[in-house]
C-alpha atoms as a PDB file:
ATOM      1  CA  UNK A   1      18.149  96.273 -70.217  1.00  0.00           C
ATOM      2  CA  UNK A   2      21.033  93.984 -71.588  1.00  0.00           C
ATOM      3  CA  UNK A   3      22.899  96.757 -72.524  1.00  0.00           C
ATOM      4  CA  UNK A   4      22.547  98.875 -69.675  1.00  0.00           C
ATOM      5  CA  UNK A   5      23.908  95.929 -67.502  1.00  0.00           C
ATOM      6  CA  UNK A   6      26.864  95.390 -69.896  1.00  0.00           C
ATOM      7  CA  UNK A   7      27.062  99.129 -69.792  1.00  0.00           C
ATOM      8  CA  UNK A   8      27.292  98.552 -65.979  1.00  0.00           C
ATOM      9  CA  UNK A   9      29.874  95.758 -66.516  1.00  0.00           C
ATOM     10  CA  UNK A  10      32.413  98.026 -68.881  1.00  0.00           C
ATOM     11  CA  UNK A  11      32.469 100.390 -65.958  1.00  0.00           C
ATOM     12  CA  UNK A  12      32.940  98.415 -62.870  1.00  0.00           C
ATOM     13  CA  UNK A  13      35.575  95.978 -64.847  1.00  0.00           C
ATOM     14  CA  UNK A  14      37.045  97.832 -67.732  1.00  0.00           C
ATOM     15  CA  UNK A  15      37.163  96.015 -71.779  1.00  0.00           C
ATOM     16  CA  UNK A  16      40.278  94.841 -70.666  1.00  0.00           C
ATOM     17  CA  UNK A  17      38.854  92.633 -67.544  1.00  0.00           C
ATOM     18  CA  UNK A  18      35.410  91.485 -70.055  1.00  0.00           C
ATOM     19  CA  UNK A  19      37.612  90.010 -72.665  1.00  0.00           C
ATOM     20  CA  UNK A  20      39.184  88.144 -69.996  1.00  0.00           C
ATOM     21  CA  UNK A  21      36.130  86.931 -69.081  1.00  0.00           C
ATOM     22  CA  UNK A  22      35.553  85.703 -72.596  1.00  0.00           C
ATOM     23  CA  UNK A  23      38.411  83.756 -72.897  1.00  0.00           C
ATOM     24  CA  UNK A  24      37.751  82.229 -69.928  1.00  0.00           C
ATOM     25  CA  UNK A  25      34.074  81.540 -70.877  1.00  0.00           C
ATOM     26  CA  UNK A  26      35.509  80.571 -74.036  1.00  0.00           C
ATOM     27  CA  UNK A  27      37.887  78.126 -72.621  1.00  0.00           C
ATOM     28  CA  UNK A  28      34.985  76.427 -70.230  1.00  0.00           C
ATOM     29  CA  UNK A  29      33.262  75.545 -73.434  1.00  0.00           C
ATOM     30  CA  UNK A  30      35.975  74.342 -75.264  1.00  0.00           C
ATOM     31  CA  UNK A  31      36.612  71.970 -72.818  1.00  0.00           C
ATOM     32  CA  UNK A  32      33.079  70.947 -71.809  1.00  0.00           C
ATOM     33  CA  UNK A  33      32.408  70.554 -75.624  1.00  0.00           C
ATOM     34  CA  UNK A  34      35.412  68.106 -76.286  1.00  0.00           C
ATOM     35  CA  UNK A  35      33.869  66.144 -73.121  1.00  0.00           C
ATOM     36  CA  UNK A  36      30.691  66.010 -74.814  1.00  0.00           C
ATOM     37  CA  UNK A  37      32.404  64.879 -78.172  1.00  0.00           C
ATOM     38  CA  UNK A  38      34.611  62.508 -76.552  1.00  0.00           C
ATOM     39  CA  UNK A  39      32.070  60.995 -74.482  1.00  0.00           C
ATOM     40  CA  UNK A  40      28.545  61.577 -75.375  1.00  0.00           C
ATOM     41  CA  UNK A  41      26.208  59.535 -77.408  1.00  0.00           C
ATOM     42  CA  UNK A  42      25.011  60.999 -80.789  1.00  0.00           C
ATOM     43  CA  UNK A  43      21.782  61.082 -78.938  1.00  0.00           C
ATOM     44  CA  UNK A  44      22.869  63.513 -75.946  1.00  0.00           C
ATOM     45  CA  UNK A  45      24.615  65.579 -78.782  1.00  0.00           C
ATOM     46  CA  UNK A  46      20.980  65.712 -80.887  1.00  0.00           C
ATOM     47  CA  UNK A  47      18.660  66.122 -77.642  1.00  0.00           C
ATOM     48  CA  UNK A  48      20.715  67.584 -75.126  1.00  0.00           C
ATOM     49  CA  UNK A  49      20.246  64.890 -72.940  1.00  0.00           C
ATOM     50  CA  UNK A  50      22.308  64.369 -69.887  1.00  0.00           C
ATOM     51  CA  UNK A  51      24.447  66.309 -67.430  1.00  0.00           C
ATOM     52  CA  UNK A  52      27.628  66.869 -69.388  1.00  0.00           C
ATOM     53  CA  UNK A  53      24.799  68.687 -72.338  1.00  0.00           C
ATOM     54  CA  UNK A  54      23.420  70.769 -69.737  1.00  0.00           C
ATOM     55  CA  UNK A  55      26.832  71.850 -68.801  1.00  0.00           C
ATOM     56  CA  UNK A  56      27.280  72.342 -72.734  1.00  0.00           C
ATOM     57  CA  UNK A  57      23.927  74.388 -72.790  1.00  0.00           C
ATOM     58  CA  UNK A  58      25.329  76.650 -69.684  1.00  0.00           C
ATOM     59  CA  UNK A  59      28.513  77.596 -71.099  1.00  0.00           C
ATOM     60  CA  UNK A  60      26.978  78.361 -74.314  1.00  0.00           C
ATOM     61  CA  UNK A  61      24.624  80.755 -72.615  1.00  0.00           C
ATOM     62  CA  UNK A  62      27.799  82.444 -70.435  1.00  0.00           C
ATOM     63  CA  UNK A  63      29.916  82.203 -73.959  1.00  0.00           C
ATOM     64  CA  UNK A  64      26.909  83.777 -75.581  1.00  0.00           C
ATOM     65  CA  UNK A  65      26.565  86.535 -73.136  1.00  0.00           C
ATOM     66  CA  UNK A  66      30.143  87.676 -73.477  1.00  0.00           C
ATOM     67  CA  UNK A  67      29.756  87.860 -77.195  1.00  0.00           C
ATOM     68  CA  UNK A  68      26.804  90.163 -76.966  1.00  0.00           C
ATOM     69  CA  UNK A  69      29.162  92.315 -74.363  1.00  0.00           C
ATOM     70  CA  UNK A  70      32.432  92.529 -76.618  1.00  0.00           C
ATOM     71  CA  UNK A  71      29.775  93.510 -79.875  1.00  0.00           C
ATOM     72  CA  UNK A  72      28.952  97.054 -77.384  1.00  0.00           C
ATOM     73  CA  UNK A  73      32.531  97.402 -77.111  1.00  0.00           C
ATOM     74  CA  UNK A  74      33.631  96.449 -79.897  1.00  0.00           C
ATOM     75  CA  UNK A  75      32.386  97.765 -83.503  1.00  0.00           C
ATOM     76  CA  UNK A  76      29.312  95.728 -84.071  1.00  0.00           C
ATOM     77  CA  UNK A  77      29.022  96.845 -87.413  1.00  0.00           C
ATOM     78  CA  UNK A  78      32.703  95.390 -88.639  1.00  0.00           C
ATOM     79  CA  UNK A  79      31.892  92.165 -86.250  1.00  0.00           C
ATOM     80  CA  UNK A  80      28.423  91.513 -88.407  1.00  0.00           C
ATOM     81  CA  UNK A  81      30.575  92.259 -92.024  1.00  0.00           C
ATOM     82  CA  UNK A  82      33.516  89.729 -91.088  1.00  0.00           C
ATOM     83  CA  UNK A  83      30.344  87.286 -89.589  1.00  0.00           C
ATOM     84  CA  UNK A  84      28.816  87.210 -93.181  1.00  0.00           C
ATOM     85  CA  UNK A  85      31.965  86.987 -94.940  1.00  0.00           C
ATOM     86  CA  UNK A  86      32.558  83.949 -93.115  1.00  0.00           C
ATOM     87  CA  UNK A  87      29.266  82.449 -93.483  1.00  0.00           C
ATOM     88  CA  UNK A  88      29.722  83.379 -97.316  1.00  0.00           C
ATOM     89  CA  UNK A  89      32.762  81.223 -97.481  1.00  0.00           C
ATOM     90  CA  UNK A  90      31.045  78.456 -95.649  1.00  0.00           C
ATOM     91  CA  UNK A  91      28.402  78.495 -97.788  1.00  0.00           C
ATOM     92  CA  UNK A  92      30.636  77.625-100.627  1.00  0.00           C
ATOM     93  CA  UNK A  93      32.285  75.204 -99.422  1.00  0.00           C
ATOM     94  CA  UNK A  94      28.926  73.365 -98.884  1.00  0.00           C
ATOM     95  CA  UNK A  95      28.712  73.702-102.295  1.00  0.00           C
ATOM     96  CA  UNK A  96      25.465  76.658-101.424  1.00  0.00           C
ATOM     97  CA  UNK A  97      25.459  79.669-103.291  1.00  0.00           C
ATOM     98  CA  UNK A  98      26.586  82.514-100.706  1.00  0.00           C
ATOM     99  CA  UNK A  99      22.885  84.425-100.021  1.00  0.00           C
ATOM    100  CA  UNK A 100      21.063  81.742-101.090  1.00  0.00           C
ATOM    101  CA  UNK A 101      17.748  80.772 -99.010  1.00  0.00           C
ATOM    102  CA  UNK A 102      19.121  78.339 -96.761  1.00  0.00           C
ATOM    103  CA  UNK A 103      15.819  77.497 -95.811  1.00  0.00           C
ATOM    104  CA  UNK A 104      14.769  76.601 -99.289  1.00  0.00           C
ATOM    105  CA  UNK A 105      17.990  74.782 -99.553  1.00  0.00           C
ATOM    106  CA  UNK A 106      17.611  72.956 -96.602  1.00  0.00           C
ATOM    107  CA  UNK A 107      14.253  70.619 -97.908  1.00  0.00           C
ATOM    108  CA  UNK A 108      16.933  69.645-100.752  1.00  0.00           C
ATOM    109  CA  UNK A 109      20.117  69.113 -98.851  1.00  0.00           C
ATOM    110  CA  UNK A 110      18.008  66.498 -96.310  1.00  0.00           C
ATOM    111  CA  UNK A 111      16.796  64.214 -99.166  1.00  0.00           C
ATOM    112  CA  UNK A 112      20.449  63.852-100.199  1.00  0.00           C
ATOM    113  CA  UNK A 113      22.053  60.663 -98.729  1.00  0.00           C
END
């Protein structure tokens, strides 16, 4: 159904118009999320307590749905390669071999002080 409505979305708006619409969705949670950092409590941040989280939590949903639109338009397949890459390289800078079970790793990584 998702991608029937973004589908719907290409067609009434054009690419052009959607990745508009992700900047601007983009933008909306760059600024709610500096809020949140500037002003929020470690707590809000951990439970998503509070009105400026929900705010966080709804343009993370909008920001979310545009992603999933520009993957249809875009090619998913080079989007999920340069996604890896970069969570390869992430990986190693957390000192985590790229691959590795992250899960596994995980039980390790919280014992460390």
């Amino acid at each position: 159904m998702e991608k029937e409505l973004f589908e719907l979305a290409r067609e009434r708006y054009g690419v052009r118009a959607q990745v508009l619409v992700l900047a601007e969705e983009c933008s909306e949670l760059a600024a709610v999320a500096c809020k949140l950092g500037n002003r929020g409590s470690d707590l809000e941040l951990r439970e998503g307590l509070g009105p400026v989280a929900d705010k966080l939590i709804d343009e993370l949903a909008d920001v979310s749905i545009m992603l999933d639109q520009m993957k249809l338009y875009f090619d998913a397949k080079k989007i999920a390669e340069r996604r890896q890459f970069k969570l390869d390289r992430l990986a190693t800078r957390l000192g985590v071999e790229p691959g590795y079970d992250y899960a596994r790793y995980k039980k390790v990584w919280n014992k460390l002080p």
